[in-house]
Protein backbone atom coordinates (compact mmCIF):
# COMPACT_ATOMS: atom_id res chain seq x y z
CA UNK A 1 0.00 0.00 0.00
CA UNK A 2 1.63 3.33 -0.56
CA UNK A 3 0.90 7.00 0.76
CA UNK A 4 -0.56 7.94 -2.51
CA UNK A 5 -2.97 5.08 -2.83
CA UNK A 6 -4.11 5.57 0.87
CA UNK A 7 -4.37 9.50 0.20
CA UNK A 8 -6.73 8.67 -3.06
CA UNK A 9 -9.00 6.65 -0.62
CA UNK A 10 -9.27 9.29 2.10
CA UNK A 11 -10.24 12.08 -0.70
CA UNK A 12 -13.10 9.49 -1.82
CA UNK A 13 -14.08 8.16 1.84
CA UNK A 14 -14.18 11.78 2.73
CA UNK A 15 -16.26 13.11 -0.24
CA UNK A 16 -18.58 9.97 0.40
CA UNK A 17 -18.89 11.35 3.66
CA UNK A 18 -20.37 14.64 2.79
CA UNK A 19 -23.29 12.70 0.28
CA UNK A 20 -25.89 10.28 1.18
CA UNK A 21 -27.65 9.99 4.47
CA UNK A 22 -25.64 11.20 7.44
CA UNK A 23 -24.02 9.21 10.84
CA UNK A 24 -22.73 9.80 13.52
CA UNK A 25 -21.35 12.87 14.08
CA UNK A 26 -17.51 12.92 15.59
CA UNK A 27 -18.13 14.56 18.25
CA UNK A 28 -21.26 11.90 19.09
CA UNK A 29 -18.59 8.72 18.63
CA UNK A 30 -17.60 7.65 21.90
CA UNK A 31 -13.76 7.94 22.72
CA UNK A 32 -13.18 3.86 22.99
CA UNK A 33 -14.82 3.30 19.70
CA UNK A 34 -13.46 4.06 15.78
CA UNK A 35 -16.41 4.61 12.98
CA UNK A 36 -15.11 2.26 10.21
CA UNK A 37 -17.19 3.56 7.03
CA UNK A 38 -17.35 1.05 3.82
CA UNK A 39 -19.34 1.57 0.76
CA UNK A 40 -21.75 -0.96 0.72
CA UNK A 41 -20.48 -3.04 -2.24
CA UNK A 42 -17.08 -2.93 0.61
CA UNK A 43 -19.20 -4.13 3.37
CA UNK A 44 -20.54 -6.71 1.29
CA UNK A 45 -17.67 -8.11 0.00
CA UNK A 46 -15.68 -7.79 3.66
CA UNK A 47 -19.44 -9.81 4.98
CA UNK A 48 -18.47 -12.58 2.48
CA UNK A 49 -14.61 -12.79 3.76
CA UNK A 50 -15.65 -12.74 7.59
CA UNK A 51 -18.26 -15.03 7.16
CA UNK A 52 -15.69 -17.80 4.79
CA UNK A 53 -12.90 -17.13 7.93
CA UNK A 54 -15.32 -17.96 10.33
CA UNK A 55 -14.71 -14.52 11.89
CA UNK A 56 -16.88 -11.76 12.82
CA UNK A 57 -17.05 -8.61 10.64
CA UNK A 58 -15.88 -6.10 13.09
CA UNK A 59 -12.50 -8.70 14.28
CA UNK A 60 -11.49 -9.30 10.82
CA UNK A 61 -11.73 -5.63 10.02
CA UNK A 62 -9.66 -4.38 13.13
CA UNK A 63 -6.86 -7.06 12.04
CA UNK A 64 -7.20 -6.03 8.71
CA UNK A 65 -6.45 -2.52 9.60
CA UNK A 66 -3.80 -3.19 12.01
CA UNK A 67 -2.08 -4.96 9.60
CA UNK A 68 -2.38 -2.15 6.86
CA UNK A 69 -1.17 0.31 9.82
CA UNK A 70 2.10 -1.81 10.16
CA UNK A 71 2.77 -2.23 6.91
CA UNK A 72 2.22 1.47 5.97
CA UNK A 73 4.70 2.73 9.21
CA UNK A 74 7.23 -0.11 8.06
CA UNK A 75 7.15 1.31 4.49
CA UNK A 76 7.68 5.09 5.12
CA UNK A 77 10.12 5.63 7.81
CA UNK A 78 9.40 9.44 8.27
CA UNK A 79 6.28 8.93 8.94
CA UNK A 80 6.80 5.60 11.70
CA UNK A 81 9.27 8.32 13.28
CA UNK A 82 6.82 10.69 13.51
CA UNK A 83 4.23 8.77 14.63
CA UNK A 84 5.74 6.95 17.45
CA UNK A 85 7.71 9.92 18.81
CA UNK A 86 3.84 11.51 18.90
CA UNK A 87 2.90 8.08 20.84
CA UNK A 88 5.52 7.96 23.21
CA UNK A 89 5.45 12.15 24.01
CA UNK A 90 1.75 11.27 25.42
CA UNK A 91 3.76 8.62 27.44
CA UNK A 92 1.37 5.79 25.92
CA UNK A 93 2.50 2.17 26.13
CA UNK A 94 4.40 0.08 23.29
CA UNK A 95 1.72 -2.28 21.63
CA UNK A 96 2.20 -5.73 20.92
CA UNK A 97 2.59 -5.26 17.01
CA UNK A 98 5.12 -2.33 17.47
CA UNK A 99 8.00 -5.17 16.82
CA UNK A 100 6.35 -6.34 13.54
CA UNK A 101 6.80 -2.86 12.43
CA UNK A 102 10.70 -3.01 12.78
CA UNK A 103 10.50 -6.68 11.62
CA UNK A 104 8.63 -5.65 8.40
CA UNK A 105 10.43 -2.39 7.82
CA UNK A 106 13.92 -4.91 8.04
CA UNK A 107 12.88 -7.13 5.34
CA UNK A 108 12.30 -3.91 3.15
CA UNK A 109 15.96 -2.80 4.07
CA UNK A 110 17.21 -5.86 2.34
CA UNK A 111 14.94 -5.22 -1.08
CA UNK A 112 17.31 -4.99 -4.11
CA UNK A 113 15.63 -2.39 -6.37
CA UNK A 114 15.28 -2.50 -10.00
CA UNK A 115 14.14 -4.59 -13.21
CA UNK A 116 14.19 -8.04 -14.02
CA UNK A 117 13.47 -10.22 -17.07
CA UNK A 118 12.61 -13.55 -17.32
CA UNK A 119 14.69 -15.50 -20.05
CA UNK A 120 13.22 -18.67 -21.40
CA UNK A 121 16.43 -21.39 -22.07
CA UNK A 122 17.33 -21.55 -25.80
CA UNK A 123 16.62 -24.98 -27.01
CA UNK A 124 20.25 -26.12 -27.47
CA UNK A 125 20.54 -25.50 -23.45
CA UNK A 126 17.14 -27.40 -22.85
CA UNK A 127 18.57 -30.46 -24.93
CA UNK A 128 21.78 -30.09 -22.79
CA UNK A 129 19.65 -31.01 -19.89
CA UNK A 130 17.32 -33.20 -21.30
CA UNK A 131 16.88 -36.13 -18.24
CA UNK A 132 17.55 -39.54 -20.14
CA UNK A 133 15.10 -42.32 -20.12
């Protein structure tokens, strides 16, 4: 997932917002709950997944999200820096995925960038190799 994919869906989710019958308010959303919004076509489709997983809608869409969260922080380090030094200035604890953050964000370290081709073997080479009978 990258920034400018997430940013694309937060311009639509937020336009969405502003058409179409209202909800809650923020300021009527209580503080220990987050107001997850899907299209419905979204809803449906995340329904479908839950109900093949054998989970409930709401637990497969917090792990879901979680998991986008750490992937996104492992994938732009400015913004993991930022974001935990906000955490840990309101002296709020480490949580228990903060290590798959610096677990994923290690196995992007070791990414070689660039291009690669896939070459078929000319048939001289495949004869070469041919297993015998």
């Amino acid at each position: 997932m990258t920034n400018l994919y997430i940013q694309k869906r937060l311009n639509r989710l937020e336009q969405n917002r502003l058409i179409g019958k209202p909800g809650l308010s923020i300021d009527e959303v209580r503080d220990s709950q987050v107001k997850v919004r899907f299209t419905e076509n979204e809803s449906d489709l995340l329904s479908l997944v839950s109900k093949q997983l054998g989970q409930p809608k709401a637990v497969l869409s917090n792990v879901l999200l979680i998991d986008a969260v750490i992937d996104l922080l492992a994938n732009d380090e400015s913004l993991c820096e930022e974001v935990m030094a906000a955490w840990f200035e309101q002296s709020r604890p480490s949580l228990d995925f903060f290590p798959e953050i610096s677990a994923r964000s290690l196995r992007h370290s070791d990414l070689i960038e660039g291009e690669f081709v896939r070459i078929s073997p000319t048939l001289p080479l495949l004869l070469e190799h041919k297993p015998e009978a």
